[in-house]
Protein backbone atom coordinates (compact mmCIF):
# COMPACT_ATOMS: atom_id res chain seq x y z
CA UNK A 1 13.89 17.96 4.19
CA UNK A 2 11.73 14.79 3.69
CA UNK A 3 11.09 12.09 6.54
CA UNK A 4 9.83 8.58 4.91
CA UNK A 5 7.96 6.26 7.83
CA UNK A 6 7.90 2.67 6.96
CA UNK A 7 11.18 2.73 5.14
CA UNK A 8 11.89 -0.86 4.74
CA UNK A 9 8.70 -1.84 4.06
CA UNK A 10 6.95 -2.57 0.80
CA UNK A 11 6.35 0.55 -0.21
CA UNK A 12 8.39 2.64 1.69
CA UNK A 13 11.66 0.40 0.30
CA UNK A 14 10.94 1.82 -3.11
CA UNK A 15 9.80 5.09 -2.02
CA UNK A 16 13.60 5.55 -0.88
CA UNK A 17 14.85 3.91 -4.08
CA UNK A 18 13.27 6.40 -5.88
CA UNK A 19 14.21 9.40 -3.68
CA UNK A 20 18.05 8.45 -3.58
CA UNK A 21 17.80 9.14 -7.60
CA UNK A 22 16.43 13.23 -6.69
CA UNK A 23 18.36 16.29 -5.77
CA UNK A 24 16.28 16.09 -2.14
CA UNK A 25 17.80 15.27 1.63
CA UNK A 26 15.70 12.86 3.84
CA UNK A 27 15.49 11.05 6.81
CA UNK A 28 14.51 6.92 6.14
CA UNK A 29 12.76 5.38 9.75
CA UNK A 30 13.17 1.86 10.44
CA UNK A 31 13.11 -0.36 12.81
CA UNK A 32 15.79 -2.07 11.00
CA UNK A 33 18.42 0.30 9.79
CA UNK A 34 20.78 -2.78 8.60
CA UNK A 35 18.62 -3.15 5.44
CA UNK A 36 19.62 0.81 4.54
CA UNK A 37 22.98 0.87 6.09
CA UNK A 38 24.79 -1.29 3.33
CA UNK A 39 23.85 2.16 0.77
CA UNK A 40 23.84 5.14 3.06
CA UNK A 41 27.27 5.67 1.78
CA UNK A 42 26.88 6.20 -1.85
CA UNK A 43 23.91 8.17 -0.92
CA UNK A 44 24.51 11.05 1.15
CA UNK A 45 21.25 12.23 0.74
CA UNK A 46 19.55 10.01 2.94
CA UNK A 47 19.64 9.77 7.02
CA UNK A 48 18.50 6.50 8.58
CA UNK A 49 16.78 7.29 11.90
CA UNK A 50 15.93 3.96 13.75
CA UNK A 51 12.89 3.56 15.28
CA UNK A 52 9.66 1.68 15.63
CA UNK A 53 6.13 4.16 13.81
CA UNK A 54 4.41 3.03 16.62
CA UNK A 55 6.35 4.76 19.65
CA UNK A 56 7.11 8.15 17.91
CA UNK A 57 8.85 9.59 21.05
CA UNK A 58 12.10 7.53 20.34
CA UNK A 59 12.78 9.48 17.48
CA UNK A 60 10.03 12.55 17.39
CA UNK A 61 13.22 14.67 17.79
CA UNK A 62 14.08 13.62 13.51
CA UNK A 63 11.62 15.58 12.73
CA UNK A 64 13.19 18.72 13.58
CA UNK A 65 13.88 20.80 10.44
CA UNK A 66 11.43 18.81 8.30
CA UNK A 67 9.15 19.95 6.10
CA UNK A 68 7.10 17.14 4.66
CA UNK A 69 6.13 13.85 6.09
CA UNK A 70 5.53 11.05 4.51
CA UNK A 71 2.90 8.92 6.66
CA UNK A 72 1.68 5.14 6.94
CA UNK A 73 -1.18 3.97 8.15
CA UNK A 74 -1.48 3.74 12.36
CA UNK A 75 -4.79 2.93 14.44
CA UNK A 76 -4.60 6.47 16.06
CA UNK A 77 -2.12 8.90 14.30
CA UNK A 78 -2.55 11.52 17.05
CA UNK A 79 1.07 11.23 19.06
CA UNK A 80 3.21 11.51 15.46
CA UNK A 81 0.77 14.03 14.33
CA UNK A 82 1.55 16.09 17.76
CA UNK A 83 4.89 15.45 17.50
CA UNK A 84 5.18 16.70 13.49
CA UNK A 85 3.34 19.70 14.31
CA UNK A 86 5.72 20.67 17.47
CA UNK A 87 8.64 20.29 15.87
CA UNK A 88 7.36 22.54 12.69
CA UNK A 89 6.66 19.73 10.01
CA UNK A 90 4.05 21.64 7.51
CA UNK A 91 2.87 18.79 4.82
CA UNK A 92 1.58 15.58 4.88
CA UNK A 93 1.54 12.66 2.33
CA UNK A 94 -0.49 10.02 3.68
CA UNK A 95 -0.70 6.98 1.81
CA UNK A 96 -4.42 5.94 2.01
CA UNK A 97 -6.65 3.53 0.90
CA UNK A 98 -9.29 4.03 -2.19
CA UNK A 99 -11.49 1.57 -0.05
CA UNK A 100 -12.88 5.35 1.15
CA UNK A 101 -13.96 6.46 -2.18
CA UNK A 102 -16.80 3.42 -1.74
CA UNK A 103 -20.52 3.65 -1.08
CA UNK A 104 -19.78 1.39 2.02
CA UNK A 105 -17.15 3.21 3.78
CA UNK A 106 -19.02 4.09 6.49
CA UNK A 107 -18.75 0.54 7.81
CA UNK A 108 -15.90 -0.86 5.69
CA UNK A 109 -13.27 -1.39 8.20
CA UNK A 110 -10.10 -0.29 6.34
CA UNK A 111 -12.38 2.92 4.88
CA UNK A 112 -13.12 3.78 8.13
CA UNK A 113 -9.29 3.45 9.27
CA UNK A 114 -7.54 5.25 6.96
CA UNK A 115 -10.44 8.10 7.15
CA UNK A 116 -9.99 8.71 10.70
CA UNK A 117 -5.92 9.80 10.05
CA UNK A 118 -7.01 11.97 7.00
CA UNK A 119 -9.35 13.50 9.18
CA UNK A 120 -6.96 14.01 12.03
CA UNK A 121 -4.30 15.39 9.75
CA UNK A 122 -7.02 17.94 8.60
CA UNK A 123 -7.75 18.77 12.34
CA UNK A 124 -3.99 19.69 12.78
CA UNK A 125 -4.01 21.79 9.76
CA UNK A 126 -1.59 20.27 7.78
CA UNK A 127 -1.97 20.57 3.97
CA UNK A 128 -1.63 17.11 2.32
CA UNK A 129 -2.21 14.94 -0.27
CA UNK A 130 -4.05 11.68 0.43
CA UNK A 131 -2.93 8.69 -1.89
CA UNK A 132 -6.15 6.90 -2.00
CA UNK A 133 -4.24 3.02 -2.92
CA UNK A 134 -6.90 0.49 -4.49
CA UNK A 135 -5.48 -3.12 -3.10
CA UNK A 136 -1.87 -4.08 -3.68
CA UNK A 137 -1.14 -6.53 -6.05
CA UNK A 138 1.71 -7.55 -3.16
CA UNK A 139 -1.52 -8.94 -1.45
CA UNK A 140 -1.77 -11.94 -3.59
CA UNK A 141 1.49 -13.58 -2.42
CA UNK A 142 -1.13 -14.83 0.73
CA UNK A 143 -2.27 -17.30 -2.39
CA UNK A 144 1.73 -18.56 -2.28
CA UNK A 145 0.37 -21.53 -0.50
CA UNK A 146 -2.17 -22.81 -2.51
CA UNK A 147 -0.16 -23.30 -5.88
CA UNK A 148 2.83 -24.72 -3.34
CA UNK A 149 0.70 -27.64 -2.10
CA UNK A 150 -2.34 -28.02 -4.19
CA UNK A 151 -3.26 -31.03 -6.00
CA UNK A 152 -4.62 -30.03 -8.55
CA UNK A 153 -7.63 -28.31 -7.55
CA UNK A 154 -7.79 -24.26 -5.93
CA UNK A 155 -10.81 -23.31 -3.93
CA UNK A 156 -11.43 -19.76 -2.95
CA UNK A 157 -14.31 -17.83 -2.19
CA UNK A 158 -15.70 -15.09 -4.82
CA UNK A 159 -13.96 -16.14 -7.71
CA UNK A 160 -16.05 -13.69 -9.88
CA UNK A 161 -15.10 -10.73 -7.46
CA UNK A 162 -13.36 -8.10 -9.02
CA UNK A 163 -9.76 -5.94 -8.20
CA UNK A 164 -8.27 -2.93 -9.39
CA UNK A 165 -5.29 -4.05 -8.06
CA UNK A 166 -2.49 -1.46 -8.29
CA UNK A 167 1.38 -2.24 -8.26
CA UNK A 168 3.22 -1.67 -4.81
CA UNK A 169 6.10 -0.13 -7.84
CA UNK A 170 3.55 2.37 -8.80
CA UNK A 171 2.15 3.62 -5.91
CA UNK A 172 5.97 4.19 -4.45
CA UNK A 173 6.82 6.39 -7.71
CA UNK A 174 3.68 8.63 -7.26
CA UNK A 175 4.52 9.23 -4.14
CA UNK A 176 8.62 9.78 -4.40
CA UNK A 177 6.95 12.33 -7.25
CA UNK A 178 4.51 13.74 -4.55
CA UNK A 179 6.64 13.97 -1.94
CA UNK A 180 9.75 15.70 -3.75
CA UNK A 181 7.03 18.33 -5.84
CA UNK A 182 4.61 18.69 -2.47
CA UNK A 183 3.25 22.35 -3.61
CA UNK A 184 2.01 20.87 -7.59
CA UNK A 185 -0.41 18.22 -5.51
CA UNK A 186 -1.11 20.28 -2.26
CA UNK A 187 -4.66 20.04 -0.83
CA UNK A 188 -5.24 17.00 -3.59
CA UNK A 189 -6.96 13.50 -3.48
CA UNK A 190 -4.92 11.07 -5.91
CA UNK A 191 -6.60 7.61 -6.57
CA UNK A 192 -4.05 4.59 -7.79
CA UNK A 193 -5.41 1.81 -9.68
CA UNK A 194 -4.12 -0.87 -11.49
CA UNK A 195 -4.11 -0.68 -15.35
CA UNK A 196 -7.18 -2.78 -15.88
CA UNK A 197 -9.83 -4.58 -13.59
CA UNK A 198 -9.52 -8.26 -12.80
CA UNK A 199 -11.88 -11.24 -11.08
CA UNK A 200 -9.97 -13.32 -8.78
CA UNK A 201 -10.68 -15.73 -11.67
CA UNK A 202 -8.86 -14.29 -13.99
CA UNK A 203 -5.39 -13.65 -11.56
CA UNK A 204 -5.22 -17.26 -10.63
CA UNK A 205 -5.60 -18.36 -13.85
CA UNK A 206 -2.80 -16.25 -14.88
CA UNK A 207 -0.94 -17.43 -12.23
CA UNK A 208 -1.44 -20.97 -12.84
CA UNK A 209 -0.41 -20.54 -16.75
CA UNK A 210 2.87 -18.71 -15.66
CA UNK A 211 3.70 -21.52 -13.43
CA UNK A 212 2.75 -23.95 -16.32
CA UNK A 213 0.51 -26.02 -14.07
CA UNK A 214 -3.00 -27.14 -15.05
CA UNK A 215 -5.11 -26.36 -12.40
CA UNK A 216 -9.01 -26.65 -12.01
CA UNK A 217 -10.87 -23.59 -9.91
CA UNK A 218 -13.54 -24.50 -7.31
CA UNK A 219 -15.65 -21.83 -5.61
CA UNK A 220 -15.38 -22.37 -1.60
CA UNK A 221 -18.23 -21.38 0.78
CA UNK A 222 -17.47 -17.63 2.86
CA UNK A 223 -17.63 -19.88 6.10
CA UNK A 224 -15.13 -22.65 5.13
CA UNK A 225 -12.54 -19.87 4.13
CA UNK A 226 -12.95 -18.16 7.41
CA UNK A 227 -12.54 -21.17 9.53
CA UNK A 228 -9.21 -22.21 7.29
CA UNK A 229 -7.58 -19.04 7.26
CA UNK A 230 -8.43 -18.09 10.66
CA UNK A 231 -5.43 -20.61 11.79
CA UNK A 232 -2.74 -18.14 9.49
CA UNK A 233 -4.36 -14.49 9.60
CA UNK A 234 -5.69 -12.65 12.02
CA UNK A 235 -9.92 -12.35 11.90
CA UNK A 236 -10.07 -8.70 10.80
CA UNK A 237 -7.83 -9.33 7.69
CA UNK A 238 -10.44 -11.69 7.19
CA UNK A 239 -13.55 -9.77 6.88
CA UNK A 240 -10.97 -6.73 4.92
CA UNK A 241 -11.05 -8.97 2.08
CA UNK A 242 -14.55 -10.45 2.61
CA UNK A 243 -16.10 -7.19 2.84
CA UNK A 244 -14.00 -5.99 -0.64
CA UNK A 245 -15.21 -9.22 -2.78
CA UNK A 246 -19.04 -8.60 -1.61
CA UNK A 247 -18.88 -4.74 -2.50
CA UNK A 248 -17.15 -5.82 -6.19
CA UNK A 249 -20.21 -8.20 -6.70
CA UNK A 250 -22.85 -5.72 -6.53
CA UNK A 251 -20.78 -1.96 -7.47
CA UNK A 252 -19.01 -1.72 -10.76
CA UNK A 253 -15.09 -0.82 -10.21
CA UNK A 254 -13.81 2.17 -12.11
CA UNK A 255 -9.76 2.64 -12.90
CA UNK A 256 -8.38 6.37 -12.88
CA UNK A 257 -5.45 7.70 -14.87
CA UNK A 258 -3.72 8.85 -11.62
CA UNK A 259 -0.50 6.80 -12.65
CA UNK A 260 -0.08 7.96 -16.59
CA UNK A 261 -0.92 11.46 -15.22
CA UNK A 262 1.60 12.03 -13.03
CA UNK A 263 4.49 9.90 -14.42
CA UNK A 264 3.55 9.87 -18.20
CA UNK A 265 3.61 5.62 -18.71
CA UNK A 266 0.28 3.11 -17.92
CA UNK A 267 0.51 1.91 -14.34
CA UNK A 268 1.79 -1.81 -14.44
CA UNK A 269 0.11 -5.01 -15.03
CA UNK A 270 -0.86 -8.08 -12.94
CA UNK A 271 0.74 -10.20 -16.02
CA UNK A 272 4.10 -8.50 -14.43
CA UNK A 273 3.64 -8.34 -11.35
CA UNK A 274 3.19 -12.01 -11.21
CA UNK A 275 6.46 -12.64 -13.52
CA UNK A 276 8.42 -10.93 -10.98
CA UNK A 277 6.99 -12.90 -8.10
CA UNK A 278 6.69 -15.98 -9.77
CA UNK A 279 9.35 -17.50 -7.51
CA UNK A 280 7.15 -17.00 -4.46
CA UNK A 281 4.32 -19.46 -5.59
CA UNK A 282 6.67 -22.22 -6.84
């Protein structure tokens, strides 16, 4: 038995997609079961169990009779981890962030994060898998607003700053593969990137060609995008993405082969993600 946290979310939504397609039984958490209910019934597979990640003793009793938990990211994993361990869960798939893998992840924020639960999954002696996620490309629909209402003109900060932006499909297949096959990855470290590397540059541009608007690029000061996007985001998001375009200036990004590897296709490209989402910037 599987249990999938973050079920309706954006990964997590496709994780289950992908899962109701296997020969495997597991439990979906939500905190809005509505958004599964309409397809439990043509897949008998799958058990919604409602509940909010963040107060695991609602629904800690789920996890009787599982055997592999698929985790999100939490501040402090320690009550779920408690919880999986009492009630006999034995593997972990955590889905991490590649920001770890970087020569500043000792005071990267996120890196630091999403080290802390690998560690404390470690210290409960789980075996795992980490999924090490560069950015997702879902990230860029924060830019939604700029195309909606500009006049011509975008102005972001680092517009030479590189992403190896990886596909929110992509990461959900690995780990629907992962978390169905646990014992091939056991003990393993998988790093998702995108297919190819990309400045901010280069995705607007795309972006604005797709939309078939003519739009000129202006580079905007660190400060003035703080103080602007302080009034829609809160200050730590901030300084996550700050922090990522600074370390892309001065270290050279690297893609892996993670996703042709384990599902035998190239990982998706930014040219589709933004064809599917094209509706969200217009």
């Amino acid at each position: 038995m599987l249990f999938i946290t973050g079920a309706t979310g954006t990964v997590g939504s496709r994780v289950v997609h992908h899962l109701k397609s296997k020969a495997v039984h597991f439990k979906a958490l939500t905190r809005t079961p509505e958004k599964l209910m309409s397809d439990q019934t043509s897949h008998m597979n799958m058990t919604i169990v409602t509940g909010d990640i963040k107060d695991c003793s609602t629904w800690s009793d789920s996890l009787s009779g599982v055997e592999t938990l698929f985790l999100i990211l939490l501040d402090d994993a320690e009550e779920i981890l408690q919880a999986a361990r009492d009630k006999g869960v034995r593997n972990i798939v955590f889905l991490s962030s590649a920001s770890i893998n970087r020569s500043d992840a000792s005071y990267n924020e996120n890196a630091m994060k999403h080290k802390k639960v690998e560690e404390q999954i470690q210290a409960y002696g789980f075996r795992y898998v980490y999924i090490r996620a560069e950015a997702f490309m879902h990230n860029t629909v924060y830019w939604r607003d700029l195309f909606r209402y500009n006049k011509g003109t975008i102005r972001l900060p680092a517009l030479e700053a590189k992403l190896a932006s990886v596909h929110e499909a992509d990461i959900a297949e690995v780990i629907s593969e992962v978390v169905a096959d646990f014992d091939r990855f056991s003990g393993q470290v998988l790093t998702l990137t995108g297919a190819n590397i990309l400045s901010q540059r280069n995705i607007l541009t795309q972006i604005s060609r797709q939309l078939g608007q003519s739009i000129q690029l202006e580079e905007q000061t660190i400060r003035d995008f703080r103080s602007y996007m302080s009034k829609y985001i809160a200050e730590e998001y901030i300084t996550l993405r700050v922090q990522d375009w600074e370390y892309s200036l001065k270290h050279k990004l690297d893609v892996t082969d993670t996703v042709l590897t384990i599902l035998g296709r190239e990982p998706y490209t930014f040219r589709e993600w933004i064809a599917e989402h094209l509706g969200d910037f217009q």
